[in-house]
Protein backbone atom coordinates (compact mmCIF):
# COMPACT_ATOMS: atom_id res chain seq x y z
CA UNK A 1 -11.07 -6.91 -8.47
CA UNK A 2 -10.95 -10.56 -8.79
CA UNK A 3 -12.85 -10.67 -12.17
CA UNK A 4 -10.55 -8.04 -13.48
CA UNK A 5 -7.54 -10.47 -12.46
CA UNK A 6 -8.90 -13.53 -13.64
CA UNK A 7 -9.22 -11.81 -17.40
CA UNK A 8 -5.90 -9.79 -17.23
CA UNK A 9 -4.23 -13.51 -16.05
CA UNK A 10 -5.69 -15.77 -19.19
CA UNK A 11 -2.74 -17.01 -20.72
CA UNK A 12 -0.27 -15.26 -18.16
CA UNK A 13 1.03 -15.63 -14.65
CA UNK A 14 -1.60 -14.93 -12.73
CA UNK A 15 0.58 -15.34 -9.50
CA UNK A 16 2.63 -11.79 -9.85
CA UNK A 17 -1.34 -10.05 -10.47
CA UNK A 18 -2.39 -11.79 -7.45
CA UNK A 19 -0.01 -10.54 -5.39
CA UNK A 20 1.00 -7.41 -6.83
CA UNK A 21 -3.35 -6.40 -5.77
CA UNK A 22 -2.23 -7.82 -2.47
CA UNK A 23 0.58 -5.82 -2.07
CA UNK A 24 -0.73 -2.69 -3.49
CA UNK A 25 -3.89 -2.53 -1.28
CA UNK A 26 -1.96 -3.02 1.89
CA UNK A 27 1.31 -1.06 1.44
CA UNK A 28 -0.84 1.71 -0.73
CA UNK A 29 -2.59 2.62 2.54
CA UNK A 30 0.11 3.81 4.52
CA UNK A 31 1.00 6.91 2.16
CA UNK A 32 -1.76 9.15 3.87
CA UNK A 33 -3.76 9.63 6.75
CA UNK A 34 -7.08 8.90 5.12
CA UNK A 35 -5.33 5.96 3.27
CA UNK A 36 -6.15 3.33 6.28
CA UNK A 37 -8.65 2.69 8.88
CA UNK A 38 -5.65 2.48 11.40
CA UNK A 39 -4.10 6.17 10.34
CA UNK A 40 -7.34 8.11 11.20
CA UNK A 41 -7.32 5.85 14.32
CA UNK A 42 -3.90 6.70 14.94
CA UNK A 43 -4.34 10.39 14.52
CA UNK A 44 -7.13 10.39 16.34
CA UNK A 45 -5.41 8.64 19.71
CA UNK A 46 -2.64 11.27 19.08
CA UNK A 47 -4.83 14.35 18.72
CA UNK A 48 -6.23 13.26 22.03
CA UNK A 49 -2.81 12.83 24.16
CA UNK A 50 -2.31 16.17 22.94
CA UNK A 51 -0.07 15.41 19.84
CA UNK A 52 -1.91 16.26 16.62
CA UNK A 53 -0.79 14.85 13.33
CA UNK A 54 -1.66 16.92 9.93
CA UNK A 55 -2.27 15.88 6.96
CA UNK A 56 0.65 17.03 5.51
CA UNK A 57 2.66 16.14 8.21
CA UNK A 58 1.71 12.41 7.80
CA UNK A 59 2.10 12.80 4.15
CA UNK A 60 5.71 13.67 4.53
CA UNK A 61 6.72 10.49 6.55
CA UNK A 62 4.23 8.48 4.77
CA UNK A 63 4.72 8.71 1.26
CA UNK A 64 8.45 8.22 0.86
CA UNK A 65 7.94 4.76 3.17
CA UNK A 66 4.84 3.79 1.28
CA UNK A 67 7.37 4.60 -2.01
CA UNK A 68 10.10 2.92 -0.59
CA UNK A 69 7.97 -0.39 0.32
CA UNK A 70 5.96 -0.77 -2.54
CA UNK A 71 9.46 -0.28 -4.96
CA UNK A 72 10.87 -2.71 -3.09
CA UNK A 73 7.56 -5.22 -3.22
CA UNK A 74 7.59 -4.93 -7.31
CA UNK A 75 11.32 -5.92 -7.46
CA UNK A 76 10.14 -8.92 -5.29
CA UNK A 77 7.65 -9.94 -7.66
CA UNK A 78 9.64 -9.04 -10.79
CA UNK A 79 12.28 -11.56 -9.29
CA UNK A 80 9.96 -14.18 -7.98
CA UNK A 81 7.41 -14.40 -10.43
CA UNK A 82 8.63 -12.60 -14.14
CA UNK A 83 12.42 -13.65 -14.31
């Protein structure tokens, strides 16, 4: 992705791209169980102790937190960087 930032920035503030791909690929994760490493860990340790997680089960915490994080991560750029 950093070519693809480096031409989108020319002439623009490259800081708000930077971070909004930062942002994105960690909070972006956490809406589903296959979205990060640690989830399938996760369900896996719980599926052991006896606890399993679904996928749609996941989904339904996961996705209004991932939501609420990343909404509140582009108002943090759009302040920071684009005001």
């Amino acid at each position: 992705m950093i070519p693809v930032v480096e031409q989108l920035a020319k002439g623009h503030e490259s800081d708000a791209l930077w971070w909004a791909l930062a942002i994105g690929a960690d909070l972006g994760g956490n809406a589903t169980i296959i979205g990060a490493s640690a989830n399938v860990i996760l369900a896996g340790m719980a599926e052991r102790e006896g606890h399993p997680i679904t996928f749609g089960q996941f989904l339904r915490y996961g996705l209004p937190v991932t939501l609420g994080t990343m909404l509140i991560a582009t108002a943090y750029i759009w302040i920071r960087y684009l005001v």
